[in-house]
Protein backbone atom coordinates (compact mmCIF):
# COMPACT_ATOMS: atom_id res chain seq x y z
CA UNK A 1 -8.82 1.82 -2.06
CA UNK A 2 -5.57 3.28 -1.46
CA UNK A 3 -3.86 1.88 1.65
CA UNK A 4 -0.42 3.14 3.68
CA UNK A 5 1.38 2.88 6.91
CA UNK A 6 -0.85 4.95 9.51
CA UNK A 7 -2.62 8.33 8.74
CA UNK A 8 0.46 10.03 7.13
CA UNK A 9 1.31 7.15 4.94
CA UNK A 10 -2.01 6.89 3.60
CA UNK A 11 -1.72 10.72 2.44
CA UNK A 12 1.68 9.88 0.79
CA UNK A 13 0.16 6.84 -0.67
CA UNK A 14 -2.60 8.77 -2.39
CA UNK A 15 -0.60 11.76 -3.11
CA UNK A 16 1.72 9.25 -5.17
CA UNK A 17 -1.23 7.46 -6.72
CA UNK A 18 -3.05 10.61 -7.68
CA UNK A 19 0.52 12.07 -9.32
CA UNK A 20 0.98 8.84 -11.11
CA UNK A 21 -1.84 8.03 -12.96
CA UNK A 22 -4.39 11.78 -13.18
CA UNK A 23 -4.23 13.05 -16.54
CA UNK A 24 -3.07 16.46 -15.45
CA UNK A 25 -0.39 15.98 -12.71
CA UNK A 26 0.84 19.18 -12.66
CA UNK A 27 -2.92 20.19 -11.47
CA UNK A 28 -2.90 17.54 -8.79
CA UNK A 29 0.63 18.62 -7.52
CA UNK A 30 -0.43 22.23 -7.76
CA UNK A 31 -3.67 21.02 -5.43
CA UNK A 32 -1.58 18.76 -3.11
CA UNK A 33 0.64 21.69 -2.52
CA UNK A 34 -2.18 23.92 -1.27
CA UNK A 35 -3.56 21.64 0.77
CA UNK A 36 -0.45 20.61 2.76
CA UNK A 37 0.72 24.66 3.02
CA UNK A 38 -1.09 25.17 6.57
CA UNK A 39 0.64 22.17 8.18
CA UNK A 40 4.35 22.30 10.13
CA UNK A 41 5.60 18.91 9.57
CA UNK A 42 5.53 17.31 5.91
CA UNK A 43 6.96 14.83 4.01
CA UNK A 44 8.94 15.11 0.25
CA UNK A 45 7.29 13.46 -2.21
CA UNK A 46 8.66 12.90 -5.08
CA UNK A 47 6.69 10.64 -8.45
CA UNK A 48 7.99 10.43 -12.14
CA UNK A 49 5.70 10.72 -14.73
CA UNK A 50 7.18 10.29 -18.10
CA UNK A 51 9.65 12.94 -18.58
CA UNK A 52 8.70 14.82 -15.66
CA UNK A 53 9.14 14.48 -11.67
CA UNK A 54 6.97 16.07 -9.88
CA UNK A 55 7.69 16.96 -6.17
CA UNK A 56 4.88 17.77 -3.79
CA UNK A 57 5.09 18.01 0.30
CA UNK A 58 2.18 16.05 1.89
CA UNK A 59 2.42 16.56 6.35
CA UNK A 60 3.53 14.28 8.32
CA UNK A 61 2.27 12.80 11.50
CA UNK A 62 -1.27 13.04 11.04
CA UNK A 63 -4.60 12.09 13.50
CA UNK A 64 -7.05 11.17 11.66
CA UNK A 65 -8.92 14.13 12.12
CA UNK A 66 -6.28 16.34 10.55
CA UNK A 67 -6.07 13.25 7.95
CA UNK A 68 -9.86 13.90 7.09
CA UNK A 69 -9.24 17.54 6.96
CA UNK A 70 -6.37 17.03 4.54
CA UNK A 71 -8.41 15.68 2.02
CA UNK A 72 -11.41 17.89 2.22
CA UNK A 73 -8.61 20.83 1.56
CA UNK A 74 -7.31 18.60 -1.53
CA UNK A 75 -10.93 18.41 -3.17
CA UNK A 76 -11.08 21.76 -3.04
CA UNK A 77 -8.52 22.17 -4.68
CA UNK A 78 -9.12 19.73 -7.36
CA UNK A 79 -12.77 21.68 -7.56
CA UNK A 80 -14.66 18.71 -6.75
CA UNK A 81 -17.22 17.30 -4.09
CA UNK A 82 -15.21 17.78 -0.81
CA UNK A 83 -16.97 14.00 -0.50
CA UNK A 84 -14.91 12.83 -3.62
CA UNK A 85 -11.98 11.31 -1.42
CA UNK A 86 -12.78 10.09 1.99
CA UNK A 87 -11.10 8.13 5.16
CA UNK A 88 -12.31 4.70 5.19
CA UNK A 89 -13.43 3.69 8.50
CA UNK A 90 -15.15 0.36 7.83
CA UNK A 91 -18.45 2.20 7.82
CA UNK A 92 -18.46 4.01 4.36
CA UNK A 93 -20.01 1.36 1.92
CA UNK A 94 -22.93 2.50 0.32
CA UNK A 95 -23.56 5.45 2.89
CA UNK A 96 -24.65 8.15 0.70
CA UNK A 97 -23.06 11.29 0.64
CA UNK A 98 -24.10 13.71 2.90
CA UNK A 99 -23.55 16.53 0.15
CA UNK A 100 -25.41 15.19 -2.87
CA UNK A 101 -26.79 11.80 -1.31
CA UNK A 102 -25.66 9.89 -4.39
CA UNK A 103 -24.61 6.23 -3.07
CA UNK A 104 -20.76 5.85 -2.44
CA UNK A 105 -20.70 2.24 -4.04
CA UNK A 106 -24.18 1.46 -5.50
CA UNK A 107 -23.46 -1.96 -4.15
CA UNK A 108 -20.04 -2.81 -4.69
CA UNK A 109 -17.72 -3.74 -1.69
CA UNK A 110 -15.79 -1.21 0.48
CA UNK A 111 -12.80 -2.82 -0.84
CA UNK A 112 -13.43 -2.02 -4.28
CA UNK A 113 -13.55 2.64 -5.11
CA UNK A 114 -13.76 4.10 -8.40
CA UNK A 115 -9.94 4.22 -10.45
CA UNK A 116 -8.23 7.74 -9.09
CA UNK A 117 -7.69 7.86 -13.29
CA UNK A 118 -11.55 8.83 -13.32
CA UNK A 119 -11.67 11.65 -10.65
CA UNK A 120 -12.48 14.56 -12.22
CA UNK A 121 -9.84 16.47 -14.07
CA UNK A 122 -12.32 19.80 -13.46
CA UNK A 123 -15.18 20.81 -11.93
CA UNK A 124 -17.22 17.47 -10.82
CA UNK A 125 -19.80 19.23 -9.01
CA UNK A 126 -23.12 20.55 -11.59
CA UNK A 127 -25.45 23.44 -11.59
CA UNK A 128 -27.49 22.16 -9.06
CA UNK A 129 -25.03 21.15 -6.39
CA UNK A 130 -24.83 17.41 -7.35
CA UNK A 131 -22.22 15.49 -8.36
CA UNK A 132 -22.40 13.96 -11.89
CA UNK A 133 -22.32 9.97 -10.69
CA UNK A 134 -19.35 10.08 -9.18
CA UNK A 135 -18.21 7.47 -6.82
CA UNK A 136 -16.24 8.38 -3.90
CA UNK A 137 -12.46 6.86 -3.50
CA UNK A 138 -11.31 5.82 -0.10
CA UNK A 139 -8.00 6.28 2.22
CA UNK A 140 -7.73 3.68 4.34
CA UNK A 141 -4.66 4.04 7.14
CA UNK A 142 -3.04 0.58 8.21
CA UNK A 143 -2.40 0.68 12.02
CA UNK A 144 1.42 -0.09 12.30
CA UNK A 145 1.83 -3.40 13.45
CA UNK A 146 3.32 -3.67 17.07
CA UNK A 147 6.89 -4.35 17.19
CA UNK A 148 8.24 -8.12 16.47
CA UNK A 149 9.12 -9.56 20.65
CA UNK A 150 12.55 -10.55 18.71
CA UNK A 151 13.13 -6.89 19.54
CA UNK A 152 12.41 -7.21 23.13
CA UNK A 153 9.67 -4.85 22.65
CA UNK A 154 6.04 -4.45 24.29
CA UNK A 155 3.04 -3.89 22.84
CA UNK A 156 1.77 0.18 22.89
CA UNK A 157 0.34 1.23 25.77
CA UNK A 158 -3.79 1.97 26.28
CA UNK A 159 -4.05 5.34 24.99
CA UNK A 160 -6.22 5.84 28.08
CA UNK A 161 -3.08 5.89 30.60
CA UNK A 162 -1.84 9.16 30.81
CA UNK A 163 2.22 9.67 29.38
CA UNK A 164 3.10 10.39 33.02
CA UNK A 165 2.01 6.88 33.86
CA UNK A 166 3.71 4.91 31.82
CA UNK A 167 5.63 2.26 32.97
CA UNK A 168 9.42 1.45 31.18
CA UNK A 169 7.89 -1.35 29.56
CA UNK A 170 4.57 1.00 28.22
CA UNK A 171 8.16 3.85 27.24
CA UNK A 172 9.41 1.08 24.93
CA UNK A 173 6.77 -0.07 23.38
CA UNK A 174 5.31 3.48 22.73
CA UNK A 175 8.36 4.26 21.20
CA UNK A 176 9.20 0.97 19.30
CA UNK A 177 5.29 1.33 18.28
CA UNK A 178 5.78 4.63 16.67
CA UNK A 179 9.07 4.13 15.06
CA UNK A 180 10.24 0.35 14.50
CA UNK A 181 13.53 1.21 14.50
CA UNK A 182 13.83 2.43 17.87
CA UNK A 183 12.79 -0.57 19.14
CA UNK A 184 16.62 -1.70 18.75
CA UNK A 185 17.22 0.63 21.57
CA UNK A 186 15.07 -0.81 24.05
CA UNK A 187 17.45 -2.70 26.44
CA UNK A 188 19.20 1.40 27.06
CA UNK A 189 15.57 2.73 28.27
CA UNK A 190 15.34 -0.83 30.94
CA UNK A 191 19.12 -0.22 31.71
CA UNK A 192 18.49 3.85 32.54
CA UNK A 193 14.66 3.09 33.85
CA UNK A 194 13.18 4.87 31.37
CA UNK A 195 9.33 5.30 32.78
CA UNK A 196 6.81 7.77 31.75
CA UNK A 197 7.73 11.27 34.12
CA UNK A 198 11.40 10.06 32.88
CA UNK A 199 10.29 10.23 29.52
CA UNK A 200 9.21 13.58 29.33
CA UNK A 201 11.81 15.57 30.95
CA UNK A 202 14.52 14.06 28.20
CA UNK A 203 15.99 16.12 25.93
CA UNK A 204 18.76 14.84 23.06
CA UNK A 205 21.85 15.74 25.10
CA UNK A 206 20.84 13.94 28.24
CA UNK A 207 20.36 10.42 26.06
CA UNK A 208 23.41 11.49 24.23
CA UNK A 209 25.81 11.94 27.31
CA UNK A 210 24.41 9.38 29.44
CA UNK A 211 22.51 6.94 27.42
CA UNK A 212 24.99 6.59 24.43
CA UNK A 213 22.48 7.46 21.85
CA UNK A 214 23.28 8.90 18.51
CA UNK A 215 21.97 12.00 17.41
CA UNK A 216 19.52 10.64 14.62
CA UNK A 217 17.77 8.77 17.29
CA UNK A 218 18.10 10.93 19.95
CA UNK A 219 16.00 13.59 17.36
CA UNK A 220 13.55 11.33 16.75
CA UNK A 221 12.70 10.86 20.43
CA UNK A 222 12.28 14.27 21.27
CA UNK A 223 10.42 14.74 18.17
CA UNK A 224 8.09 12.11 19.60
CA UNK A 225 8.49 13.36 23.72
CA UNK A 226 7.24 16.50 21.76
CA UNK A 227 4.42 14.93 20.51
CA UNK A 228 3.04 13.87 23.50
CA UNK A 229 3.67 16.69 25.49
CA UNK A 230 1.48 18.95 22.52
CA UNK A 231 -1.63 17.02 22.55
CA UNK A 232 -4.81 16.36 24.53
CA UNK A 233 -4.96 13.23 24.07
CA UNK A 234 -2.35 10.48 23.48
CA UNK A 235 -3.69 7.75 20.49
CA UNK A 236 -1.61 5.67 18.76
């Protein structure tokens, strides 16, 4: 099981674990590589291995159905059952796989996957479509843990109230949720009224000029007013 801090820190997690310990890193970072060149936002890795350090980008601020997607893309490109490495929703022990029906644990707890030192350094799949006994090694994202209330910050809101709706206290505690150290800024968004429609119509020089904010924070909140704006559906 290889855990991280939502649905991108998960993929660094396992890009690091993979680069660390595979017999062929060079093939894995070669893989990861591919796999991450269709997405906009990634992340620098970087993982020393002996004399070598090895520096792969994995993308950044995943769903978990673009997590999912991810690591189909990164079997491929390891050449092995696109069921080899899978998200871990609390369901997967000892479903079989839906590609070759071999058991995912044969028993053993969800907790426990096959070492990422066993996955195969070529082709795992045989002649006949099935993979040779292979057990399937799980991603599992943590869900970021709501901000402490020693930083005056809410709880997230429901991800089924629209942006627009948001209250100031549902603004702070989206944006302390998403990034802990915004949280720090949470008195400025009560002070300014800060509410949902207000939320979406800022841009870095208004919170700049009128809100005091530096420009590293400032960045990060349009990155995440952007966010919001680009998809369907708001989840944290």
């Amino acid at each position: 099981m290889v855990s991280g801090l939502g649905q991108s820190g998960a993929a660094e997690a396992l890009a690091k674990e993979l680069l660390s310990v595979h017999p062929d890193p060079q093939r894995i970072s070669l893989a990861i590589l591919t796999a991450s060149s269709s997405y906009t936002n990634v992340t620098t890795v970087q993982v020393s291995t002996g004399s070598k350090t090895y520096t792969v980008k994995v993308p950044s601020d995943l769903t978990n159905d673009e997590l999912k997607n991810w690591l189909k893309l990164l079997c491929v490109g390891l050449e092995c059952c696109v069921g080899m490495i899978e998200l871990d929703t609390g369901e997967a022990a000892g479903r079989p796989c839906v590609l070759c029906g071999e058991s995912t644990s044969n028993g053993v707890s969800s907790a426990t996957k096959r070492p990422i030192n066993e996955l195969p350094s070529n082709n795992g799949v045989n002649g006949s479509g099935e993979t040779s006994g292979c057990k399937m090694a799980r991603v599992s994202p943590e869900r970021p843990e709501p901000a402490s209330s020693t930083t005056g910050a809410p709880p997230p809101p429901s991800p089924a109230v629209p942006p627009a709706d948001w209250s100031v206290e549902d603004v702070i505690g989206f944006i302390a949720a998403a990034d802990p150290a915004l949280a720090a800024h949470a008195d400025l968004f009560r002070k300014h009224e800060i509410d949902g429609k207000a939320l979406l119509l800022l841009n870095s020089d208004m919170m700049m000029k009128y809100m005091g904010l530096k420009l590293g924070p400032a960045l990060k909140i349009c990155n995440l007013v952007s966010k919001i704006k680009n998809r369907r559906h708001y989840s944290t």
